[in-house]
C-alpha atoms as a PDB file:
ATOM      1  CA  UNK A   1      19.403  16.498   5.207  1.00  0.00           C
ATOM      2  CA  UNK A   2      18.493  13.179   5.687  1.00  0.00           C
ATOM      3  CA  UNK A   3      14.518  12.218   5.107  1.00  0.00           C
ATOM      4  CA  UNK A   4      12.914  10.188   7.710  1.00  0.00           C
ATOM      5  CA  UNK A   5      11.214   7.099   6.502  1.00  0.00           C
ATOM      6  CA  UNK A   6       8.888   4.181   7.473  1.00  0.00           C
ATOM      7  CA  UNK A   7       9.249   0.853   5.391  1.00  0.00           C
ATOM      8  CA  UNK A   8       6.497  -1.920   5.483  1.00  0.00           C
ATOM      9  CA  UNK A   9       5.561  -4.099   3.096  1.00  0.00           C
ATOM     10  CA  UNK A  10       2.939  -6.833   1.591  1.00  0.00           C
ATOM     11  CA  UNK A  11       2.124  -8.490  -1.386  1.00  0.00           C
ATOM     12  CA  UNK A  12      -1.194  -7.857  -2.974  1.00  0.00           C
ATOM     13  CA  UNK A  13      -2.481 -11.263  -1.706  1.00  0.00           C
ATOM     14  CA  UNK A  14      -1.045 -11.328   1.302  1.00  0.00           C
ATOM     15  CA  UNK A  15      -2.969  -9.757   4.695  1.00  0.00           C
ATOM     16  CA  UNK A  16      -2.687  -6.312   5.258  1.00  0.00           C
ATOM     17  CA  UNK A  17      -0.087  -6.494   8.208  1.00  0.00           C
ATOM     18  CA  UNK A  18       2.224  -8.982   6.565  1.00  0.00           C
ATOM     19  CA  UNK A  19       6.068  -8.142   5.510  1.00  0.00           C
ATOM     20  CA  UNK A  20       5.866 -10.905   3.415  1.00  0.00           C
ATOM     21  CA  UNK A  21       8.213 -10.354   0.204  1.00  0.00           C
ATOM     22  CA  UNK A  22       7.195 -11.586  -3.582  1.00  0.00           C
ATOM     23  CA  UNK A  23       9.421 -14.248  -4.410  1.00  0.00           C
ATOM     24  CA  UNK A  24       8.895 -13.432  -8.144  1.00  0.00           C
ATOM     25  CA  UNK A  25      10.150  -9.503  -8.024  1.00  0.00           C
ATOM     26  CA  UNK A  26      12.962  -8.737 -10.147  1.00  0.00           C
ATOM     27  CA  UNK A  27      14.707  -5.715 -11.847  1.00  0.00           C
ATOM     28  CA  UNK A  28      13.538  -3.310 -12.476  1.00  0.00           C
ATOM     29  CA  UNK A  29      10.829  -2.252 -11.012  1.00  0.00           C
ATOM     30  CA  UNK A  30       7.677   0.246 -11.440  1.00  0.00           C
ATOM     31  CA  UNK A  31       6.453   2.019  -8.283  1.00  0.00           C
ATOM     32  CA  UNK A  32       2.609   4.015  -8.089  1.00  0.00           C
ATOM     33  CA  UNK A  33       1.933   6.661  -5.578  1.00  0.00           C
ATOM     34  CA  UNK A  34      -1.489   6.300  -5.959  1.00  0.00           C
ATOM     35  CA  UNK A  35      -3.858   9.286  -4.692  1.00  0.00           C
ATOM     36  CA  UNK A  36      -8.027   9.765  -4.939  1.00  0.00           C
ATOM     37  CA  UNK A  37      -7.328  12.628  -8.692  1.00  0.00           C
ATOM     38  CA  UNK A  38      -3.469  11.059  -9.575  1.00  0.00           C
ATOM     39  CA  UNK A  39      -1.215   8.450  -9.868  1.00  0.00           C
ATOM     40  CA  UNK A  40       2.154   9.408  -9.225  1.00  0.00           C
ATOM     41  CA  UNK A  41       4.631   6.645 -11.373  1.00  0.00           C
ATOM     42  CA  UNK A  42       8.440   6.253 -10.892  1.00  0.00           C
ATOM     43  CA  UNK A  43      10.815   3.454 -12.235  1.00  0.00           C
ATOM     44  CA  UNK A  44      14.272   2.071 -10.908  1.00  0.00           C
ATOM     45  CA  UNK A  45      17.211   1.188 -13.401  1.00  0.00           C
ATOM     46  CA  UNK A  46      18.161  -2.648 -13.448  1.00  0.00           C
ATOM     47  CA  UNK A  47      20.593  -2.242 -11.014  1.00  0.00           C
ATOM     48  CA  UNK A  48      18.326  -0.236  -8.526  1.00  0.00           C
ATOM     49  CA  UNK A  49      20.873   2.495  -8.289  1.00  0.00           C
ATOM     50  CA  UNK A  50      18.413   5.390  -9.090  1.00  0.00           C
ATOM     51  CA  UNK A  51      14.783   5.711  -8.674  1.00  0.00           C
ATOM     52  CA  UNK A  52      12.902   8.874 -10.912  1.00  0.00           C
ATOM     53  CA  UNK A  53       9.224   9.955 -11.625  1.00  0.00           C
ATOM     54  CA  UNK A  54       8.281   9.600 -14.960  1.00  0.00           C
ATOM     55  CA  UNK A  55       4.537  10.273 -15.211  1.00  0.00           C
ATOM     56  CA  UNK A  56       1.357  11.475 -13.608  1.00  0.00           C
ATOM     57  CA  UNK A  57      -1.698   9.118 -14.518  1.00  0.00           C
ATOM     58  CA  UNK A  58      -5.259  10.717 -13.725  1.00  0.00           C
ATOM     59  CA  UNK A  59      -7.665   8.539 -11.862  1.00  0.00           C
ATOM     60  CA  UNK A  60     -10.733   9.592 -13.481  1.00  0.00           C
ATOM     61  CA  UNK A  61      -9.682   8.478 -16.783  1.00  0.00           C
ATOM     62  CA  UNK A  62     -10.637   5.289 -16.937  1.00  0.00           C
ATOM     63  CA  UNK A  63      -7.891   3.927 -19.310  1.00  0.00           C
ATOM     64  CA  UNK A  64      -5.189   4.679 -16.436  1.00  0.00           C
ATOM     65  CA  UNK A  65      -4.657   0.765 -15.987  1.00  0.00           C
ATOM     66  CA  UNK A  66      -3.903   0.723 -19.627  1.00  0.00           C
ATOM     67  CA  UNK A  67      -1.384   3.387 -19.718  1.00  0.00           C
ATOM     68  CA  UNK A  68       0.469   2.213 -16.741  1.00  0.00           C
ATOM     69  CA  UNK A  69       0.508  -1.017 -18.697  1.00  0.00           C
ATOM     70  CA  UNK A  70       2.197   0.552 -21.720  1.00  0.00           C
ATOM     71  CA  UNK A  71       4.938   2.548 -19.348  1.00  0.00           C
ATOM     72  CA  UNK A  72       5.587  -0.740 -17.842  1.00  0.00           C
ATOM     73  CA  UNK A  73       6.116  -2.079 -21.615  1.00  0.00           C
ATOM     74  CA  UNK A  74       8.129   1.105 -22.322  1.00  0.00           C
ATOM     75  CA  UNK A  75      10.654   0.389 -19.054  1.00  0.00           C
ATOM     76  CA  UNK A  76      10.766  -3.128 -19.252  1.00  0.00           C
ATOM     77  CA  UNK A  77       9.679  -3.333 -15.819  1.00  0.00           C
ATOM     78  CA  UNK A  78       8.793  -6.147 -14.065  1.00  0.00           C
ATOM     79  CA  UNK A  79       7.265  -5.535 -10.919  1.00  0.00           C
ATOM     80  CA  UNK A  80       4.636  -2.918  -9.621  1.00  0.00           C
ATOM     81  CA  UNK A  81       5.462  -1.474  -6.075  1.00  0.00           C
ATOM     82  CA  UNK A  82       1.708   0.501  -4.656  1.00  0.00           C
ATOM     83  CA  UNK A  83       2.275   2.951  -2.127  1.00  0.00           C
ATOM     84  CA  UNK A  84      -0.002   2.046   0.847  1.00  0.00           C
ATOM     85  CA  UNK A  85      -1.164   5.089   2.517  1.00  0.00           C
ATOM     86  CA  UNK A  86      -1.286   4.304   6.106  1.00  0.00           C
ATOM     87  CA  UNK A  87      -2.053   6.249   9.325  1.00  0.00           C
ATOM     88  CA  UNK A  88       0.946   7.763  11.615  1.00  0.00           C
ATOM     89  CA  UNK A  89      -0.148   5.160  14.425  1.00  0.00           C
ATOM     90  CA  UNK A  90       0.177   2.667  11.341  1.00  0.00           C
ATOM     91  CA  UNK A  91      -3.479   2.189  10.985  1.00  0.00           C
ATOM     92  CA  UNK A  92      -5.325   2.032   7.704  1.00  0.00           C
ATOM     93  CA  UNK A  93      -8.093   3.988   6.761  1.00  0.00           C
ATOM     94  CA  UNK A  94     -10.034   4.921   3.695  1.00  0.00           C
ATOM     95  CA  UNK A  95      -7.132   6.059   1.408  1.00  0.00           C
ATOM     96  CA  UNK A  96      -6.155   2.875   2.114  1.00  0.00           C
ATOM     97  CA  UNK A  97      -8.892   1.082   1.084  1.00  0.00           C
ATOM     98  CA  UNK A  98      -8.987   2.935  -2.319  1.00  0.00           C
ATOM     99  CA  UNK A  99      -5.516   2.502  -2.980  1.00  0.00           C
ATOM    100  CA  UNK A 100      -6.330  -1.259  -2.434  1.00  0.00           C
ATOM    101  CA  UNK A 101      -8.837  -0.850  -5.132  1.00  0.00           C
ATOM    102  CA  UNK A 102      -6.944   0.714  -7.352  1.00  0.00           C
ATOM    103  CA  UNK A 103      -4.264  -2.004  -7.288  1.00  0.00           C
ATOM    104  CA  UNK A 104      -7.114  -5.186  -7.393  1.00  0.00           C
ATOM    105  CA  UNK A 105      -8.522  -3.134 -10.645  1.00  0.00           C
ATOM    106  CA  UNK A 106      -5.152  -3.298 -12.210  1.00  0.00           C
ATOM    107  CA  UNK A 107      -4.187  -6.641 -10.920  1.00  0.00           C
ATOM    108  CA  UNK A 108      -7.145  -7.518 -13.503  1.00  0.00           C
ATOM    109  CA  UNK A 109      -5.004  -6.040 -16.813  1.00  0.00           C
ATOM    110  CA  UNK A 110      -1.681  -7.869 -15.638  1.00  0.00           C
ATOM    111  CA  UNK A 111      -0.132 -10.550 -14.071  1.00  0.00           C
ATOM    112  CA  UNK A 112       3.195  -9.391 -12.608  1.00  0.00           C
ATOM    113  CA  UNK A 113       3.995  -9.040  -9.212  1.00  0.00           C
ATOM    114  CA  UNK A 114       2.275  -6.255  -6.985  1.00  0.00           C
ATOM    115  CA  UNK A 115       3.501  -5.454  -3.432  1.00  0.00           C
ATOM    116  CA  UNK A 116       1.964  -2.614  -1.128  1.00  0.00           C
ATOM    117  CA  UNK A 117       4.477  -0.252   0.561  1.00  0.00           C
ATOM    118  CA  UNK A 118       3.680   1.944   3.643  1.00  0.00           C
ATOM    119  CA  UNK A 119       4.055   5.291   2.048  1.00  0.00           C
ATOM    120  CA  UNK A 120       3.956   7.196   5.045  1.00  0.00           C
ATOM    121  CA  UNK A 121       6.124  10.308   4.907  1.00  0.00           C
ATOM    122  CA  UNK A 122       6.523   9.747   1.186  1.00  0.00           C
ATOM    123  CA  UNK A 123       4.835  13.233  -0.143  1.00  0.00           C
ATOM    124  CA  UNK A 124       6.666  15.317   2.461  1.00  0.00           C
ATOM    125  CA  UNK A 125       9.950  14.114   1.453  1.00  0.00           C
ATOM    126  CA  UNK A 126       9.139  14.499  -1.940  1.00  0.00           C
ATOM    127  CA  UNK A 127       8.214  17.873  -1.080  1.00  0.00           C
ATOM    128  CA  UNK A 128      11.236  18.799   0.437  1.00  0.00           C
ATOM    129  CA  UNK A 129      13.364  17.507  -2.204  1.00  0.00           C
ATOM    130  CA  UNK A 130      11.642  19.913  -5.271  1.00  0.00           C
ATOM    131  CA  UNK A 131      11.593  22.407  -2.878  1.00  0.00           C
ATOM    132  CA  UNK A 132      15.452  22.056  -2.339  1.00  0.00           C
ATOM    133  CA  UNK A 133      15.550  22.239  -5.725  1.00  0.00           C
ATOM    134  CA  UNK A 134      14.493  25.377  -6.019  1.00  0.00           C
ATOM    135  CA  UNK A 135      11.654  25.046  -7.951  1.00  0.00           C
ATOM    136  CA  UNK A 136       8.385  27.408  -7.571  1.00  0.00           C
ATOM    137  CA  UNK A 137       5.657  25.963  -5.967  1.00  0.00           C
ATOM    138  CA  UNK A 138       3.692  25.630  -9.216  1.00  0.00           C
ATOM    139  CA  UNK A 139       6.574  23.324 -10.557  1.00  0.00           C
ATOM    140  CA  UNK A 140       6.431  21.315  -7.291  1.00  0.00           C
ATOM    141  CA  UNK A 141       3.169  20.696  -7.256  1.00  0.00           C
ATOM    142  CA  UNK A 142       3.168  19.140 -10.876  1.00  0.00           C
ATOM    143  CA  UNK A 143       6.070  16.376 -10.002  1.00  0.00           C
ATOM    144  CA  UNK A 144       4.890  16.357  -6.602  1.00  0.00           C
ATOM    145  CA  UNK A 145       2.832  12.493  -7.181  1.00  0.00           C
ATOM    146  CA  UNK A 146       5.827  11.612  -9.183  1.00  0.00           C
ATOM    147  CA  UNK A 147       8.503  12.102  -7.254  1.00  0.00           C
ATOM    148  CA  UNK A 148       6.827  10.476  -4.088  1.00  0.00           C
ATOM    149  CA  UNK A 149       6.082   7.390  -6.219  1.00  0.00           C
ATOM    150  CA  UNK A 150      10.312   7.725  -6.563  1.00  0.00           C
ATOM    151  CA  UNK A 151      10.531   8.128  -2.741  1.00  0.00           C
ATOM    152  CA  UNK A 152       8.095   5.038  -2.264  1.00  0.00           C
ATOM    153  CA  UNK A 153      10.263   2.650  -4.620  1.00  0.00           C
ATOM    154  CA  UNK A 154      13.727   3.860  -2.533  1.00  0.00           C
ATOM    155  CA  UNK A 155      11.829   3.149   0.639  1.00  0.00           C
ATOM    156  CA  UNK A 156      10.867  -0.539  -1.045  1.00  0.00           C
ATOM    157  CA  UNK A 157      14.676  -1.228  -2.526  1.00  0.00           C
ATOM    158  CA  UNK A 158      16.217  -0.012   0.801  1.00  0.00           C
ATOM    159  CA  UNK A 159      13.841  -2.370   2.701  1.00  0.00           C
ATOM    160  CA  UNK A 160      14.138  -5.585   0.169  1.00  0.00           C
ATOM    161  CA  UNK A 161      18.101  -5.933  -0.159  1.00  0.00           C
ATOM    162  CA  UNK A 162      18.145  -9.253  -1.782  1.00  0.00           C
ATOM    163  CA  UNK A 163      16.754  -7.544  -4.849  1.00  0.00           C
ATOM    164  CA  UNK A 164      20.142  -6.217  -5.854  1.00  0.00           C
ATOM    165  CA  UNK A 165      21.729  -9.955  -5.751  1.00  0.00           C
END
């Protein structure tokens, strides 16, 4: 089955409706599916051949910027894809807003590269994919933030070719 998908994206300093692409991305790269109780976090390889969740960050603790920073040490990364949590009609609401937030308060701890990507659709194919799985609904729901942070950074890759050059 093939997942639908919708593919926008913006730098962090760019406006909101822009498709602008950072110059500075390279391999590989960090992706955040970032929700108002969890941040979902995936990574790419350096060839961008495979995208996989690899942690579940909890907004209320407040050191979350700090141990994003030390996953992006651990994976060499060297980008930060945000998952941009926009309307059907393509509108942008509150979850928007906070997921702005969240990226300006971590674009305080670092300065690499952050680019929003419309994340619309992203949990449902997550979703679909755990659930094809087979895994129980329990198990789902623990990678669920993960493995939409995976289906945000496919969505970015597919969208941004010239990264694989």
């Amino acid at each position: 089955m093939k997942a639908a998908s919708c593919s926008t994206t913006d730098s962090v300093g760019v406006q909101p409706d822009s498709t602008a692409f950072p110059e500075s991305f390279q391999l590989p790269l960090i992706a955040l599916d970032i929700g108002t109780k969890r941040i979902g976090v995936a990574v790419c390889d350096r060839l961008a051949l495979t995208c996989r969740g690899v942690a579940c960050l909890h907004r209320k603790d407040t050191g979350w910027p700090q141990q994003l920073m030390k996953i992006i040490r651990e994976y060499g990364s060297r980008g930060i894809v945000a998952g941009l949590p926009k309307n059907m009609d393509g509108t942008q609401g509150a979850q928007a807003d906070d997921a702005r937030a969240a990226v300006a308060r971590l674009a305080k701890v670092t300065d690499m590269p952050i680019a929003f990507q419309d994340e619309r659709l992203s949990t449902w194919t997550a979703k679909e994919r755990l659930f094809a799985q087979g895994l129980s609904e329990k198990k789902v729901k623990e990678k669920l933030d993960q493995t939409a942070a995976a289906v945000i950074l496919e969505d970015f890759i597919a969208a941004h070719p010239q990264l694989k050059r």
